[in-house]
PDB file of N, CA and C in Angstrom:
ATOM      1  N   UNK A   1       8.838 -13.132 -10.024  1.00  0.00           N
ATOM      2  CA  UNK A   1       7.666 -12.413  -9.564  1.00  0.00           C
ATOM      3  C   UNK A   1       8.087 -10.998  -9.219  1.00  0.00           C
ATOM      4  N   UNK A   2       7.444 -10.522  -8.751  1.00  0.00           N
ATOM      5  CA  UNK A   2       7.588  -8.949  -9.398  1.00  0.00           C
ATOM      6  C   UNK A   2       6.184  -8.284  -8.561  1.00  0.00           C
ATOM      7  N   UNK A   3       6.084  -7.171  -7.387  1.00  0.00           N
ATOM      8  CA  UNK A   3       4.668  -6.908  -6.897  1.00  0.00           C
ATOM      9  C   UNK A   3       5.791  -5.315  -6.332  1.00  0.00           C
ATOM     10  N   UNK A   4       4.502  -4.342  -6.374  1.00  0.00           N
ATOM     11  CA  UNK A   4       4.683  -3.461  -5.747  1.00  0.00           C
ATOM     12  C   UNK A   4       4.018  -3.255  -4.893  1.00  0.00           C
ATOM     13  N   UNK A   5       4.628  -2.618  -3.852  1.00  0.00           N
ATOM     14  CA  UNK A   5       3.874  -2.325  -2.399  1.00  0.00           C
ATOM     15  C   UNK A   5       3.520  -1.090  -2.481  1.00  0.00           C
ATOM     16  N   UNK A   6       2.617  -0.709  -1.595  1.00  0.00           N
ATOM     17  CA  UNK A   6       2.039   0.206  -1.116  1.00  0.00           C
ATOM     18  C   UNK A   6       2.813   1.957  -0.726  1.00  0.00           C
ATOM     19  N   UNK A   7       2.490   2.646  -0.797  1.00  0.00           N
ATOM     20  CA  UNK A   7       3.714   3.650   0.119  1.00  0.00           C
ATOM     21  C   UNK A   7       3.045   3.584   1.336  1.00  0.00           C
ATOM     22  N   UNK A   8       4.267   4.080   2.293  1.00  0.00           N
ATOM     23  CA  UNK A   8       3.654   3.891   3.808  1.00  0.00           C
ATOM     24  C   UNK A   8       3.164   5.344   4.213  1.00  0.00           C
ATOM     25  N   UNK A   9       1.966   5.339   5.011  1.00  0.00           N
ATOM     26  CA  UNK A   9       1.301   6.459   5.585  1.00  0.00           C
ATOM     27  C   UNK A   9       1.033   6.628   7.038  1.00  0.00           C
ATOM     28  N   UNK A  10       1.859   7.866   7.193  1.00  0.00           N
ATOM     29  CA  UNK A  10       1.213   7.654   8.942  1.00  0.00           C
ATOM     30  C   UNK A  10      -0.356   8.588   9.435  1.00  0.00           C
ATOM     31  N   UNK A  11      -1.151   8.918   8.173  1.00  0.00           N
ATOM     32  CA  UNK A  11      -2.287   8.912   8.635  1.00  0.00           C
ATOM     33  C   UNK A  11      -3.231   8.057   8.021  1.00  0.00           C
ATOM     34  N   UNK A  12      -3.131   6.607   7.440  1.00  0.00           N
ATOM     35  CA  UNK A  12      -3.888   5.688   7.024  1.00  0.00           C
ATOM     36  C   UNK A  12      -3.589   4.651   7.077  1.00  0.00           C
ATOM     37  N   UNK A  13      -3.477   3.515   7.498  1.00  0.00           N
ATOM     38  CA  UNK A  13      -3.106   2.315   8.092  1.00  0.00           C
ATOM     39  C   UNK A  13      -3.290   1.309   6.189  1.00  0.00           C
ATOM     40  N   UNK A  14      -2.571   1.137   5.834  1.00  0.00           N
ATOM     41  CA  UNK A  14      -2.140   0.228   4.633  1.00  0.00           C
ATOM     42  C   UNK A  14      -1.670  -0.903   4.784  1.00  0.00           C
ATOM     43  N   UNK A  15      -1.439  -1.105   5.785  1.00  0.00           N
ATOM     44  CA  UNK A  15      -1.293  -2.899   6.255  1.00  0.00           C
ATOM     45  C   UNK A  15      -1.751  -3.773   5.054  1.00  0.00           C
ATOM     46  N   UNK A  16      -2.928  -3.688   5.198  1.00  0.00           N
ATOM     47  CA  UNK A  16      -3.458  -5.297   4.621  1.00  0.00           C
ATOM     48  C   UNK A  16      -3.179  -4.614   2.794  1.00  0.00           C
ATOM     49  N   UNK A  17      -2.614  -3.672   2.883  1.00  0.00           N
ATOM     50  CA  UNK A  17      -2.442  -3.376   0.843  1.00  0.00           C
ATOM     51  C   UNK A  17      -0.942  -4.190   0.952  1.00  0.00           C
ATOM     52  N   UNK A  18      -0.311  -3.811   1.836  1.00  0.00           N
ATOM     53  CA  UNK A  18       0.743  -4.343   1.854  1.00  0.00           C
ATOM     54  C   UNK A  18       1.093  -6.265   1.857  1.00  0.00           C
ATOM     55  N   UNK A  19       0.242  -6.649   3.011  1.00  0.00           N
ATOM     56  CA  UNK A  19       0.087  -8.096   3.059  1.00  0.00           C
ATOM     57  C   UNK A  19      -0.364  -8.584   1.733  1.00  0.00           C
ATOM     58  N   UNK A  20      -1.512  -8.207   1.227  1.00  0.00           N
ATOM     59  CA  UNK A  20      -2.118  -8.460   0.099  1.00  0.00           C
ATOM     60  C   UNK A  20      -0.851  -8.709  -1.230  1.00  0.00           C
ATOM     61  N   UNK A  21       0.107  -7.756  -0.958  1.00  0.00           N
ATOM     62  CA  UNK A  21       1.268  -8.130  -2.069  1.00  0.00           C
ATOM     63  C   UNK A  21       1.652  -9.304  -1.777  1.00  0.00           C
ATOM     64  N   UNK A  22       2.177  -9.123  -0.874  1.00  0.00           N
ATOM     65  CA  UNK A  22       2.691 -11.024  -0.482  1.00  0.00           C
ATOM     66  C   UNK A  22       1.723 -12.016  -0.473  1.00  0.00           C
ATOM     67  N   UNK A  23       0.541 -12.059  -0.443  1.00  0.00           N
ATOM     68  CA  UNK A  23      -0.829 -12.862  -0.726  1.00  0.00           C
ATOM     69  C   UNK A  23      -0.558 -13.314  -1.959  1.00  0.00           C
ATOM     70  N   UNK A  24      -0.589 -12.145  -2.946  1.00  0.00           N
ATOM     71  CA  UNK A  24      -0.870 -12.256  -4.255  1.00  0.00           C
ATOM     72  C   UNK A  24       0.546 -12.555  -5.069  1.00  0.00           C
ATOM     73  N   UNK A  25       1.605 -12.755  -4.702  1.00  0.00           N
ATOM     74  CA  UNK A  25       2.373 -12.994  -5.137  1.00  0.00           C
ATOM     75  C   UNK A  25       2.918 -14.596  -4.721  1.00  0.00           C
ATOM     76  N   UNK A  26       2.584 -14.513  -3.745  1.00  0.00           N
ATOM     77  CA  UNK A  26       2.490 -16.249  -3.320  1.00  0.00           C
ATOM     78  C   UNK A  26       1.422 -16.804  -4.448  1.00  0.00           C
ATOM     79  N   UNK A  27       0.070 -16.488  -4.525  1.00  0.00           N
ATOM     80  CA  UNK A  27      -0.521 -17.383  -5.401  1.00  0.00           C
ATOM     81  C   UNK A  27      -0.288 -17.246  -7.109  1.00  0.00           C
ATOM     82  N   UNK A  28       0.301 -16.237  -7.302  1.00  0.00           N
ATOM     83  CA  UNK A  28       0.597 -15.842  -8.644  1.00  0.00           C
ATOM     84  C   UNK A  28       1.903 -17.017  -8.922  1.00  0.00           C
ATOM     85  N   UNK A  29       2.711 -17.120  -7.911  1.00  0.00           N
ATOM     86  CA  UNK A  29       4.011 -18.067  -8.109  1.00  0.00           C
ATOM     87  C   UNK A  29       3.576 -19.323  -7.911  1.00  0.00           C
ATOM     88  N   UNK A  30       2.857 -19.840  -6.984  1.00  0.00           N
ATOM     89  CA  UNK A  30       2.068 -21.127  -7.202  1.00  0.00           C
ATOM     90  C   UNK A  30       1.230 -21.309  -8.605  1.00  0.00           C
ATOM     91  N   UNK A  31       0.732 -20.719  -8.872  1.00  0.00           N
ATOM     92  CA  UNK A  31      -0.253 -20.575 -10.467  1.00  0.00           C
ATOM     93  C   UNK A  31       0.717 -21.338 -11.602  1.00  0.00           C
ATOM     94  N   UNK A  32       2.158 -20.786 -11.476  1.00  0.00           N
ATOM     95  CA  UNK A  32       3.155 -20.735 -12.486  1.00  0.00           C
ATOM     96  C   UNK A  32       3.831 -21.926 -12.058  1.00  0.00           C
ATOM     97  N   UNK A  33       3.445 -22.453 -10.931  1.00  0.00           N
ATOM     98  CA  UNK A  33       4.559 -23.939 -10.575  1.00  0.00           C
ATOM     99  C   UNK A  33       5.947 -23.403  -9.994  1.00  0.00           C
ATOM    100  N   UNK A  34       5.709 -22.685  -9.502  1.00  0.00           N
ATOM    101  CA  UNK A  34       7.047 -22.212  -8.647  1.00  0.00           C
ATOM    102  C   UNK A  34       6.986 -22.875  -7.279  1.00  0.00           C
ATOM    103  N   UNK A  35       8.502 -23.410  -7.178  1.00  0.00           N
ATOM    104  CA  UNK A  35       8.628 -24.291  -5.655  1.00  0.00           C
ATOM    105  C   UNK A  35       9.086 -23.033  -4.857  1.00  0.00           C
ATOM    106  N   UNK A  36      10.110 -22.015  -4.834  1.00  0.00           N
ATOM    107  CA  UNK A  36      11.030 -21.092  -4.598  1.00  0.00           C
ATOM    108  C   UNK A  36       9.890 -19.990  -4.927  1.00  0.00           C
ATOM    109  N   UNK A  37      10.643 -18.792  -3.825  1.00  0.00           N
ATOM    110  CA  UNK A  37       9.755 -17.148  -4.012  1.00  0.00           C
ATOM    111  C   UNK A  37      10.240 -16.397  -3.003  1.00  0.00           C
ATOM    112  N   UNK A  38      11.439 -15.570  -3.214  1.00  0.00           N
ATOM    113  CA  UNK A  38      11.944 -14.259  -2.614  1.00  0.00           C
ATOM    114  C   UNK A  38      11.293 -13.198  -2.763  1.00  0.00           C
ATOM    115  N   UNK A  39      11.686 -12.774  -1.525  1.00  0.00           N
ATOM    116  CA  UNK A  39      10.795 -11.197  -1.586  1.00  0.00           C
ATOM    117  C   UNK A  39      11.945 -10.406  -0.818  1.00  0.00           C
ATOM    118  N   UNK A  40      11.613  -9.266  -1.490  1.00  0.00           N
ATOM    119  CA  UNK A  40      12.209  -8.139  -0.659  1.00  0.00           C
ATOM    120  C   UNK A  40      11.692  -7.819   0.707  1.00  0.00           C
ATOM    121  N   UNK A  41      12.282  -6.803   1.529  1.00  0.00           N
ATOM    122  CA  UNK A  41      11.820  -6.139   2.388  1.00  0.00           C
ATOM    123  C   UNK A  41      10.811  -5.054   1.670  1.00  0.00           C
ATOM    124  N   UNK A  42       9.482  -5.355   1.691  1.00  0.00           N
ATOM    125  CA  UNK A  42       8.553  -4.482   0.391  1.00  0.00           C
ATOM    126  C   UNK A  42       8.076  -3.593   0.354  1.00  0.00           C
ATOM    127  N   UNK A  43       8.278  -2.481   0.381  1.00  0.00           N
ATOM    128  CA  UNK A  43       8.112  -0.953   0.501  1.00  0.00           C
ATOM    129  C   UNK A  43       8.618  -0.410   1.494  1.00  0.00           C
ATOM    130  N   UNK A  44      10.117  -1.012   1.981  1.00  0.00           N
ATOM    131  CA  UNK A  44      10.576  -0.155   3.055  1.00  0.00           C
ATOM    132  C   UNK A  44      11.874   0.710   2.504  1.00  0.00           C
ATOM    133  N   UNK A  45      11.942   0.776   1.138  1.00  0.00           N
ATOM    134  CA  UNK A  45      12.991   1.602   0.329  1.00  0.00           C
ATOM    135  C   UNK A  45      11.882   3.392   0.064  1.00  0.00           C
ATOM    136  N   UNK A  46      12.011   3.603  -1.118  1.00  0.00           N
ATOM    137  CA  UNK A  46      11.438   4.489  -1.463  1.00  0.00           C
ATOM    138  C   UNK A  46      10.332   4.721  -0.833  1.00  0.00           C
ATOM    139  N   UNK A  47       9.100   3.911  -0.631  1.00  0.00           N
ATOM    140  CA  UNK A  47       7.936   4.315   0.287  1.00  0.00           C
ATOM    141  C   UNK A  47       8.253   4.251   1.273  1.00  0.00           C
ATOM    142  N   UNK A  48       9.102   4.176   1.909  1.00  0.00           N
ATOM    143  CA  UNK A  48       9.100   4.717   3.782  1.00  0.00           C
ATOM    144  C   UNK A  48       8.876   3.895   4.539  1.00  0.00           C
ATOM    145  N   UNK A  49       8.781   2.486   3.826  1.00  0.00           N
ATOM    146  CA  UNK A  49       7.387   1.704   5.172  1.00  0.00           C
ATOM    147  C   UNK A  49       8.198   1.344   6.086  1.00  0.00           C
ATOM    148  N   UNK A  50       8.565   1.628   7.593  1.00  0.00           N
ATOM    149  CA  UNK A  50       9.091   1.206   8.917  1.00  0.00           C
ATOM    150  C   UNK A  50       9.192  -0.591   8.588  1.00  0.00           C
ATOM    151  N   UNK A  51      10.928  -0.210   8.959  1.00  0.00           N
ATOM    152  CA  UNK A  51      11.295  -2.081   8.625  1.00  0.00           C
ATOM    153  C   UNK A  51      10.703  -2.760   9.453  1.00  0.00           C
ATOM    154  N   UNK A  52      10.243  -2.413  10.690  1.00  0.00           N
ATOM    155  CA  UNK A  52      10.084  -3.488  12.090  1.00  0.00           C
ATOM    156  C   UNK A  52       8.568  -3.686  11.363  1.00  0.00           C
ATOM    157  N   UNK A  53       7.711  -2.815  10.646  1.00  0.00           N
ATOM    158  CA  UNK A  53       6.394  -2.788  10.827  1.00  0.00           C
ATOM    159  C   UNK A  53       6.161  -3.668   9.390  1.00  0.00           C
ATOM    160  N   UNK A  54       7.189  -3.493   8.350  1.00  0.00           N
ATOM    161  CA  UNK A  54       7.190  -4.468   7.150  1.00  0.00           C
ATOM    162  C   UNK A  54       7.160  -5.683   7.591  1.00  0.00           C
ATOM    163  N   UNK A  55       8.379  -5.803   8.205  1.00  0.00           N
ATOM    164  CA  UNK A  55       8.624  -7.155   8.561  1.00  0.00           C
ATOM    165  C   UNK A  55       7.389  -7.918   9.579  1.00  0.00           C
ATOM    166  N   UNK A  56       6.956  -7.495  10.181  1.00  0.00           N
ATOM    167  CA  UNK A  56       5.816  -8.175  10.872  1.00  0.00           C
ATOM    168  C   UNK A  56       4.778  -8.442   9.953  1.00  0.00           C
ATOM    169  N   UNK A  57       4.323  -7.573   9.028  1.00  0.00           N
ATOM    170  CA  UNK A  57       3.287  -7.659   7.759  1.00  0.00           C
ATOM    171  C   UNK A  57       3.902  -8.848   7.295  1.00  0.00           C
ATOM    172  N   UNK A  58       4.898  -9.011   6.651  1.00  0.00           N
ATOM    173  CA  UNK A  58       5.374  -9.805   5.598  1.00  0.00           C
ATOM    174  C   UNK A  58       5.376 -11.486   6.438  1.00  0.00           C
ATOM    175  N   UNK A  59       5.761 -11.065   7.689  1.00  0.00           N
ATOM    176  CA  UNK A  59       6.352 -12.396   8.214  1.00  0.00           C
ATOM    177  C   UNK A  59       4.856 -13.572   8.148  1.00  0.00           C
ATOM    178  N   UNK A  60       4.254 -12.871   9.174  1.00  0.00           N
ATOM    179  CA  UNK A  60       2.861 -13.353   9.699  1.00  0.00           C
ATOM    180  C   UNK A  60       2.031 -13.140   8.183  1.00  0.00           C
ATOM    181  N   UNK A  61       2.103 -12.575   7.061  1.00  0.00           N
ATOM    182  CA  UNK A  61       1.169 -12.743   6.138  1.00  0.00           C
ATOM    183  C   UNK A  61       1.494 -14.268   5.438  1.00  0.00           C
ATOM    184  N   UNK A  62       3.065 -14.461   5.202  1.00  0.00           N
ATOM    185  CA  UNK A  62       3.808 -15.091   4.906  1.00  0.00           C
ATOM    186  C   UNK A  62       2.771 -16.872   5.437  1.00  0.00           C
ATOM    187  N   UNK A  63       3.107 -16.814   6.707  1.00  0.00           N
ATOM    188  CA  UNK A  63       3.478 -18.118   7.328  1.00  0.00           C
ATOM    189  C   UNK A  63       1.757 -18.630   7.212  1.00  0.00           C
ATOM    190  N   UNK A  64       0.239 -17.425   7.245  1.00  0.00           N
ATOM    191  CA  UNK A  64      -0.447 -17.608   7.205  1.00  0.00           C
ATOM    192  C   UNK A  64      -1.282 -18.061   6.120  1.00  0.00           C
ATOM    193  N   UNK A  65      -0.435 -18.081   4.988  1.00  0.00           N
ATOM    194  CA  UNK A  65      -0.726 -18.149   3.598  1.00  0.00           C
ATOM    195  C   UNK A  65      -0.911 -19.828   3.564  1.00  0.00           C
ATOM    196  N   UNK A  66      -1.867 -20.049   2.394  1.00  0.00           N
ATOM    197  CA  UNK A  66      -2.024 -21.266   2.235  1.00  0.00           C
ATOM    198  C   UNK A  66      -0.320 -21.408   1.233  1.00  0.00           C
ATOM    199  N   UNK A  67       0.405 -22.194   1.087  1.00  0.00           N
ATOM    200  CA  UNK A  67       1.811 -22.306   0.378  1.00  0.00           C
ATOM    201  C   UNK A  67       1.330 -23.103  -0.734  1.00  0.00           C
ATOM    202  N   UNK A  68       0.259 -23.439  -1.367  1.00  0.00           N
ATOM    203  CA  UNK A  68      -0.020 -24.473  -2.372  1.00  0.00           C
ATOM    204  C   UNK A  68       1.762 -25.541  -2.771  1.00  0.00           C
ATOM    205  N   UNK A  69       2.254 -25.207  -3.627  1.00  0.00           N
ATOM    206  CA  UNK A  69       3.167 -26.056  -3.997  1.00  0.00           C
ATOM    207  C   UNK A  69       4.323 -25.284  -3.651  1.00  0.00           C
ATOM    208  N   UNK A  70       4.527 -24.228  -3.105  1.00  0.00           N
ATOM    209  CA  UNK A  70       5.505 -23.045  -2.896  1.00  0.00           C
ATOM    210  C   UNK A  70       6.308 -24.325  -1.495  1.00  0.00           C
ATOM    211  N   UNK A  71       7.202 -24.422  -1.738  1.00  0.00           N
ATOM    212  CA  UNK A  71       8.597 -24.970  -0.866  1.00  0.00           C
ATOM    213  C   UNK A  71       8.960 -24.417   0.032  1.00  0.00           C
ATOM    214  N   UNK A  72       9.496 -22.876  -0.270  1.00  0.00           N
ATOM    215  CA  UNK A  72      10.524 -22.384   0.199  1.00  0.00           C
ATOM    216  C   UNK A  72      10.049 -20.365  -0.074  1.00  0.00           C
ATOM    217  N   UNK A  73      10.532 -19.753   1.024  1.00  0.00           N
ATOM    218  CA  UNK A  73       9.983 -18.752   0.839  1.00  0.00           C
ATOM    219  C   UNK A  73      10.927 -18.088   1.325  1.00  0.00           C
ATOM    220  N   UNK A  74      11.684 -17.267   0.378  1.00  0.00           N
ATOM    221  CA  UNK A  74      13.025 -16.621   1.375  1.00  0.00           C
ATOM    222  C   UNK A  74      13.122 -15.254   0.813  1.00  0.00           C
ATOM    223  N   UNK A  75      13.523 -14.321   1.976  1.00  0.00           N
ATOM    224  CA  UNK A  75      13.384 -13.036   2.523  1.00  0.00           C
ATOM    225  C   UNK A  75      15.047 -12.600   1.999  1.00  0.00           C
ATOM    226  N   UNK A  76      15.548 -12.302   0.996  1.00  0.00           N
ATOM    227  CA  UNK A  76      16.120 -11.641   0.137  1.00  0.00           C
ATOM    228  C   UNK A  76      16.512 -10.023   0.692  1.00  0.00           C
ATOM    229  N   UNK A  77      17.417  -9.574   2.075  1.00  0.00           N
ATOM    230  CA  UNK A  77      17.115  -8.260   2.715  1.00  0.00           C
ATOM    231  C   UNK A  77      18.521  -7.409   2.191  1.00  0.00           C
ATOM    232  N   UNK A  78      18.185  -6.311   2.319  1.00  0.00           N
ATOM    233  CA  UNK A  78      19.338  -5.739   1.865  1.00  0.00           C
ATOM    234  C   UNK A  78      19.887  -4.887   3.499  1.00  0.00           C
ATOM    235  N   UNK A  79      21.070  -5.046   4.001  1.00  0.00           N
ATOM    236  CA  UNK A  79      21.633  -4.275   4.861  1.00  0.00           C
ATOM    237  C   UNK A  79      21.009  -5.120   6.332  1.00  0.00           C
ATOM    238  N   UNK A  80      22.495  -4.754   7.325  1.00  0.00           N
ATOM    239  CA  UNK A  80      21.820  -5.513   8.799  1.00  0.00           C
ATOM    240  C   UNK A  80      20.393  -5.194   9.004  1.00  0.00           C
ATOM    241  N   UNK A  81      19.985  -3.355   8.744  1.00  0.00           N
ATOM    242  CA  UNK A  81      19.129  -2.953   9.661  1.00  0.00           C
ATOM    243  C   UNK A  81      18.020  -3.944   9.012  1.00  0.00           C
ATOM    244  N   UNK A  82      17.467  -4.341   8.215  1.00  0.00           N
ATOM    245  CA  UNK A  82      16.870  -5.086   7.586  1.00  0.00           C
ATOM    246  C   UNK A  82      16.531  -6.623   8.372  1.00  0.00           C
ATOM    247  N   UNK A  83      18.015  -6.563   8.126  1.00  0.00           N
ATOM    248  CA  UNK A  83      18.024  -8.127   8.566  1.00  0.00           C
ATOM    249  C   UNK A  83      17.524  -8.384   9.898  1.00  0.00           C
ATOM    250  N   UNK A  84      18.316  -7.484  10.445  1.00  0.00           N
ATOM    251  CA  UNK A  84      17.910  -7.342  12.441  1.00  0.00           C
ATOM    252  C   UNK A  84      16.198  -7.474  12.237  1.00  0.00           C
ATOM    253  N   UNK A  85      15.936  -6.179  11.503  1.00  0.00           N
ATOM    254  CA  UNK A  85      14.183  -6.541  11.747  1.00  0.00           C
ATOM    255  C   UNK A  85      13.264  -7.786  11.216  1.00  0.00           C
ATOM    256  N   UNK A  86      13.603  -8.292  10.503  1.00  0.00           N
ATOM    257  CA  UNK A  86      13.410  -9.432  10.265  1.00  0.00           C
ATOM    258  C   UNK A  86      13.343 -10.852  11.400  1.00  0.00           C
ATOM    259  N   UNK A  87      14.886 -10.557  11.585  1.00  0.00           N
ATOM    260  CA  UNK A  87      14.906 -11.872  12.723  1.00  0.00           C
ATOM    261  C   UNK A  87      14.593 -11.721  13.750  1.00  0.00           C
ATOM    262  N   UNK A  88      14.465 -10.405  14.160  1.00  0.00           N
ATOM    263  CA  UNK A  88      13.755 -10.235  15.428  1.00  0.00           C
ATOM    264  C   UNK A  88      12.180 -10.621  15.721  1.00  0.00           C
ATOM    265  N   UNK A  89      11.764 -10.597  14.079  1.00  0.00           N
ATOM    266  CA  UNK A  89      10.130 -10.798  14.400  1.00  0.00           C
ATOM    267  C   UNK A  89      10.033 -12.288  13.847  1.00  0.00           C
ATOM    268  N   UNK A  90      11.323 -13.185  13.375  1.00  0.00           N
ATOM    269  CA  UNK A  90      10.801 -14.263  12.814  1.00  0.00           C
ATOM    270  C   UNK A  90      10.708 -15.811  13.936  1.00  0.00           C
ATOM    271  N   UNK A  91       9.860 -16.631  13.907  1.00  0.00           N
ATOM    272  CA  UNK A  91      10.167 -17.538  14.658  1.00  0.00           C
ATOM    273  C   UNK A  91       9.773 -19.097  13.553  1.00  0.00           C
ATOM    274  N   UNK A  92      11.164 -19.513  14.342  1.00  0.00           N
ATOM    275  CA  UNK A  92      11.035 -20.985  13.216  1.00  0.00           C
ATOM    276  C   UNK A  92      10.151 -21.703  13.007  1.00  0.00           C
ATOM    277  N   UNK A  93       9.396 -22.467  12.121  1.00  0.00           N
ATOM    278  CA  UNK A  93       8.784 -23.492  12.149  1.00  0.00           C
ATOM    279  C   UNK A  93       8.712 -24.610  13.126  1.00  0.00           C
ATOM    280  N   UNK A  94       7.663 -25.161  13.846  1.00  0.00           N
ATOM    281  CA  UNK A  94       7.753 -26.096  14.326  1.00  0.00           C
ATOM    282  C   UNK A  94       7.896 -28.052  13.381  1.00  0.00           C
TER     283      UNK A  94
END
């Protein structure tokens, strides 16, 4: 799978363009019978988008998603600072 994000703006709030990638890429990989689906940290390279503020988009769009046949959903980050923001906003499954 394959989605581009949004660039980030600090005078227009793009949130939900952003969530919407991970929406649509969750059901695009369910469509295809995919158990597995990595994602990047998604527009926090070239578009600018603030890791702490990705990662909250991604996390909570993530967990809120219906998962149809999707298994496993793993966050693929490049570098600590990444990672830090990530786990700072993630909380396990019950």
């Amino acid at each position: 799978m394959h989605t581009v994000g949004p660039v980030w703006s600090s005078t227009e709030d793009r949130s939900e363009l952003l969530a919407d990638c991970h929406r649509n890429a969750l059901k695009a990989a369910n469509d295809l019978g995919a158990k597995t689906v990595a994602f990047p940290a998604i527009s926090t390279g070239i578009y600018r988008w603030p890791l702490e503020s990705a990662a909250e988009i991604a996390l909570t769009t993530v967990r809120a998603a219906d998962p149809g046949g999707i298994q496993e959903v793993v966050f693929a980050l490049r570098g600590e600072q990444a990672l830090r923001a990530f786990e700072a906003r993630h909380t396990p499954l019950a």
